[in-house]
N, C-alpha and C. Protein backbone atom coordinates (compact mmCIF):
# COMPACT_ATOMS: atom_id res chain seq x y z
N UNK A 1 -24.60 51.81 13.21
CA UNK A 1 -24.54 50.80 12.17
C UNK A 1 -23.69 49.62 12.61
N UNK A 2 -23.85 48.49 12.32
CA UNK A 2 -23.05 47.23 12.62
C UNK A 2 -22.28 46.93 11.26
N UNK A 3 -21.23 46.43 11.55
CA UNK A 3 -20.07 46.22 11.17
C UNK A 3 -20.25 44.82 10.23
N UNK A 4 -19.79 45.05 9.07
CA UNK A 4 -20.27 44.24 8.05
C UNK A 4 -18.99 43.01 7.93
N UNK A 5 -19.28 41.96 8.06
CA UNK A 5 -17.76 41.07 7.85
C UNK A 5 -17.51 41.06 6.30
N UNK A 6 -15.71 40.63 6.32
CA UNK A 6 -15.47 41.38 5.46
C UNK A 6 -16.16 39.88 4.25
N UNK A 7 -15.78 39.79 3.03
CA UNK A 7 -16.01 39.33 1.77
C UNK A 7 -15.51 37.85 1.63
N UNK A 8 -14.02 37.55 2.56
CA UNK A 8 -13.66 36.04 2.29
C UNK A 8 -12.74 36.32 3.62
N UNK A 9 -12.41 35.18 3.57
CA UNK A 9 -11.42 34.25 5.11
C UNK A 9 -10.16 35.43 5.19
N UNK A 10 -9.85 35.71 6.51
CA UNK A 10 -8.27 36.05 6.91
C UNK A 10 -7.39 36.08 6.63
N UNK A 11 -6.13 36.69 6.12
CA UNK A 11 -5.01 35.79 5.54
C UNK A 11 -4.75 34.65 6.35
N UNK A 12 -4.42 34.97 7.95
CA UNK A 12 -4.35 33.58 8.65
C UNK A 12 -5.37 32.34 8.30
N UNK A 13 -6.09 32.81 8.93
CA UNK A 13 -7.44 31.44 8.06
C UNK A 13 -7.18 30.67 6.82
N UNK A 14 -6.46 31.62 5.51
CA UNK A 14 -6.34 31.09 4.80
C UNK A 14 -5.29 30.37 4.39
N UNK A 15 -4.23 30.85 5.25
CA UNK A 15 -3.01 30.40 5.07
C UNK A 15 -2.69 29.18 5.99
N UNK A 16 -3.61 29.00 6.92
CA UNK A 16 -3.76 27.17 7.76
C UNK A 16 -4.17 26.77 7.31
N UNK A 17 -5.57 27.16 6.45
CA UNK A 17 -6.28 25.97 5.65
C UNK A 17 -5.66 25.53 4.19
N UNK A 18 -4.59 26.64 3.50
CA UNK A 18 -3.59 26.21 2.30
C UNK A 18 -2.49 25.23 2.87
N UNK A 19 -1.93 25.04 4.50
CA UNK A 19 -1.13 24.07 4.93
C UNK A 19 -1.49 22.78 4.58
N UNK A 20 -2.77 22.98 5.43
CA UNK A 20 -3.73 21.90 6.00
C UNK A 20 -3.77 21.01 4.81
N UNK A 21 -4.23 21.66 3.24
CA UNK A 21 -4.72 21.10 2.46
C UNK A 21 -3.31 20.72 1.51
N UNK A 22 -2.35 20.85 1.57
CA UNK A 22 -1.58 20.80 1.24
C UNK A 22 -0.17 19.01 1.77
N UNK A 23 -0.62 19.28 3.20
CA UNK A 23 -0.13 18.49 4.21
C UNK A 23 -1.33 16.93 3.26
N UNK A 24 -2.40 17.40 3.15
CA UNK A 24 -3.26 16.27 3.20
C UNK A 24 -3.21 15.48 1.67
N UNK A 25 -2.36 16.52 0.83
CA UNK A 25 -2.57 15.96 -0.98
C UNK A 25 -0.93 15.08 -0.46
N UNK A 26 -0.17 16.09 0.04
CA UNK A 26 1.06 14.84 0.50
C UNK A 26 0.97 13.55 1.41
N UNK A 27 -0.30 13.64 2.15
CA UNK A 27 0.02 12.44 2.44
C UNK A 27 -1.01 11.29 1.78
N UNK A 28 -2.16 11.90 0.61
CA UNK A 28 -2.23 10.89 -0.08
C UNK A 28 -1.48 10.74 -0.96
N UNK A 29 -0.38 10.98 -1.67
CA UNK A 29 0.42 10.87 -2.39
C UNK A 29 1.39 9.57 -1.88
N UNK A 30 1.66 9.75 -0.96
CA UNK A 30 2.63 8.52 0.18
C UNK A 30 1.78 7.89 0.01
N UNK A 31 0.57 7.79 0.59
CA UNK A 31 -0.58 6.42 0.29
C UNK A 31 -0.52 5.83 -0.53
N UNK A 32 -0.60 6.62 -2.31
CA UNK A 32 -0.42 5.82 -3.15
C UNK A 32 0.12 4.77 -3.66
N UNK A 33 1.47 5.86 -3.30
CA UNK A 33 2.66 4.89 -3.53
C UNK A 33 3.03 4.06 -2.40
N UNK A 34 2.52 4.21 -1.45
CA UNK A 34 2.54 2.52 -0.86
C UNK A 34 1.79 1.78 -0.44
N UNK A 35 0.54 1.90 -1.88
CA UNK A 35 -0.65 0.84 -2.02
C UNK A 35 0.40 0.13 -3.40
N UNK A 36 1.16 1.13 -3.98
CA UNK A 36 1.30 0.36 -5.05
C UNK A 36 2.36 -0.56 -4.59
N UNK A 37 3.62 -0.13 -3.77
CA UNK A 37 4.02 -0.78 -3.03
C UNK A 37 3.73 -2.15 -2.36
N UNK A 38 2.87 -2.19 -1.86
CA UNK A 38 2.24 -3.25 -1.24
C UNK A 38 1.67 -4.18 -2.56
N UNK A 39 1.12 -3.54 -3.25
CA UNK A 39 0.74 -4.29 -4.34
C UNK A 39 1.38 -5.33 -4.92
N UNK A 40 2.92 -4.83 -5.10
CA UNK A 40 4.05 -5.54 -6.01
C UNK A 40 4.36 -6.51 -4.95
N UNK A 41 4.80 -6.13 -3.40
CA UNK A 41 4.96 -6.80 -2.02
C UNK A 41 3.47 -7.87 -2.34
N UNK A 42 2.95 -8.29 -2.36
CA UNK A 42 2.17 -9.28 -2.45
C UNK A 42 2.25 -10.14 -3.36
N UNK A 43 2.51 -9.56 -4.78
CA UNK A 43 2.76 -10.25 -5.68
C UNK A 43 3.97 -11.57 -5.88
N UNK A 44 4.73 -10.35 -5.06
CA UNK A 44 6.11 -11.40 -4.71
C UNK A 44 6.15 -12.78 -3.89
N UNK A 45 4.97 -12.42 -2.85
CA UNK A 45 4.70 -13.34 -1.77
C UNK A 45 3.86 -13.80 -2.09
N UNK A 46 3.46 -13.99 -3.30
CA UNK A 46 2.60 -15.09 -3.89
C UNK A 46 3.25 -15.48 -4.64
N UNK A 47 3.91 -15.51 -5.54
CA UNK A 47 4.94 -15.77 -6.19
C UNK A 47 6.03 -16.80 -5.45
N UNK A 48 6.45 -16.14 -4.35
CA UNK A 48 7.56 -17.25 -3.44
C UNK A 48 6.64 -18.56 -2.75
N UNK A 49 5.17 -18.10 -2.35
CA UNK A 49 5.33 -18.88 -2.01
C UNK A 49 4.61 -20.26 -2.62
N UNK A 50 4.14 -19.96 -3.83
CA UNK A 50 3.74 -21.21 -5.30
C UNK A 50 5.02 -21.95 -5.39
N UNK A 51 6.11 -20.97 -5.46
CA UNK A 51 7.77 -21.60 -5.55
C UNK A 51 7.98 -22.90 -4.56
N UNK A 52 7.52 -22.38 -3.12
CA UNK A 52 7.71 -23.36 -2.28
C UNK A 52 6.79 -24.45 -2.22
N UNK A 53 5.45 -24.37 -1.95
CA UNK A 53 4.45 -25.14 -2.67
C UNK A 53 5.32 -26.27 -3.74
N UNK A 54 4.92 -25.58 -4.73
CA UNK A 54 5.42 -26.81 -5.81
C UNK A 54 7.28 -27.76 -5.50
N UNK A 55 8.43 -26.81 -4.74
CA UNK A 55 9.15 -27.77 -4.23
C UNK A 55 8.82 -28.95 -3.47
N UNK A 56 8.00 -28.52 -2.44
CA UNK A 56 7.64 -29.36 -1.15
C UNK A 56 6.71 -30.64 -2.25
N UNK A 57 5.84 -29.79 -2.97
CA UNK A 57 5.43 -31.14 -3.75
C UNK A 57 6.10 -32.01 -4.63
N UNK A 58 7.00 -31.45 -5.20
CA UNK A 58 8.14 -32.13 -5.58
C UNK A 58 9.12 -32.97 -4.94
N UNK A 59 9.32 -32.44 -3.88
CA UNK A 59 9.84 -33.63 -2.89
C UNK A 59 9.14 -34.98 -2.46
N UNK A 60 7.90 -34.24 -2.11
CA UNK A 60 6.99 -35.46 -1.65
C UNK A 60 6.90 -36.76 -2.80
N UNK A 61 6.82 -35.90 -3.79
CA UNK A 61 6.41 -36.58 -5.46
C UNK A 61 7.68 -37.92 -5.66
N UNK A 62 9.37 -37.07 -5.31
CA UNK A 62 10.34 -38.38 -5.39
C UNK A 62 10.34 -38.58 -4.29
N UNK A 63 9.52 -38.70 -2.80
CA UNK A 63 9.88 -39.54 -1.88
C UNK A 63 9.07 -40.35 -2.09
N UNK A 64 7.95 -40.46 -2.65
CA UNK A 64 6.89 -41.83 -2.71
C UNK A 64 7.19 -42.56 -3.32
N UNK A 65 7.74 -41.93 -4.83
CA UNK A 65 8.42 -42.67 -6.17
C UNK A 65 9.55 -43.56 -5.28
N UNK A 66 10.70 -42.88 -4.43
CA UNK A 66 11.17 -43.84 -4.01
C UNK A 66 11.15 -44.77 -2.98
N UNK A 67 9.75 -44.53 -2.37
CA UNK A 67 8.99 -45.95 -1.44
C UNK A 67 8.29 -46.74 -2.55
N UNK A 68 7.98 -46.19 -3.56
CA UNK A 68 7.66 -47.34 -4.44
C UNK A 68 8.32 -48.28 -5.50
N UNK A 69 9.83 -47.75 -5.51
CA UNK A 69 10.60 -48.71 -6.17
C UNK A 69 11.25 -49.49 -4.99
N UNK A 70 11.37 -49.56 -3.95
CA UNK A 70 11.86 -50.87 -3.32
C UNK A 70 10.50 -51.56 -3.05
């Protein structure tokens, strides 16, 4: 008679593939949080740089004003 395999996975088998899957929910978890990360990081740097934008136009705005009063 031949030898029947048994019903489900190895303990070993199962216990690399509980790492494995385990290793992989942690590192989308890190992903998340530094999509959201990045998220806010963008926001900021759009934010700073409208800030600078509108200075630089502001400058420009009283340097003409004052080529046009002399």
């Amino acid at each position: 008679m031949a030898e029947e395999p048994k019903p489900g996975p190895t303990a070993v088998v199962s216990a690399e593939v509980q790492r494995i899957r385990t290793a992989l929910v942690d590192v989308g978890i890190a992903a998340r949080r530094w999509l959201e990360r990045l998220r806010w990081a963008r926001v900021i740097i759009a934010a700073a740089a409208q800030v600078v934008m509108a200075f630089v136009a502001w400058r420009i705005w009283v340097w003409r004003a004052r080529r046009r009063r002399r």
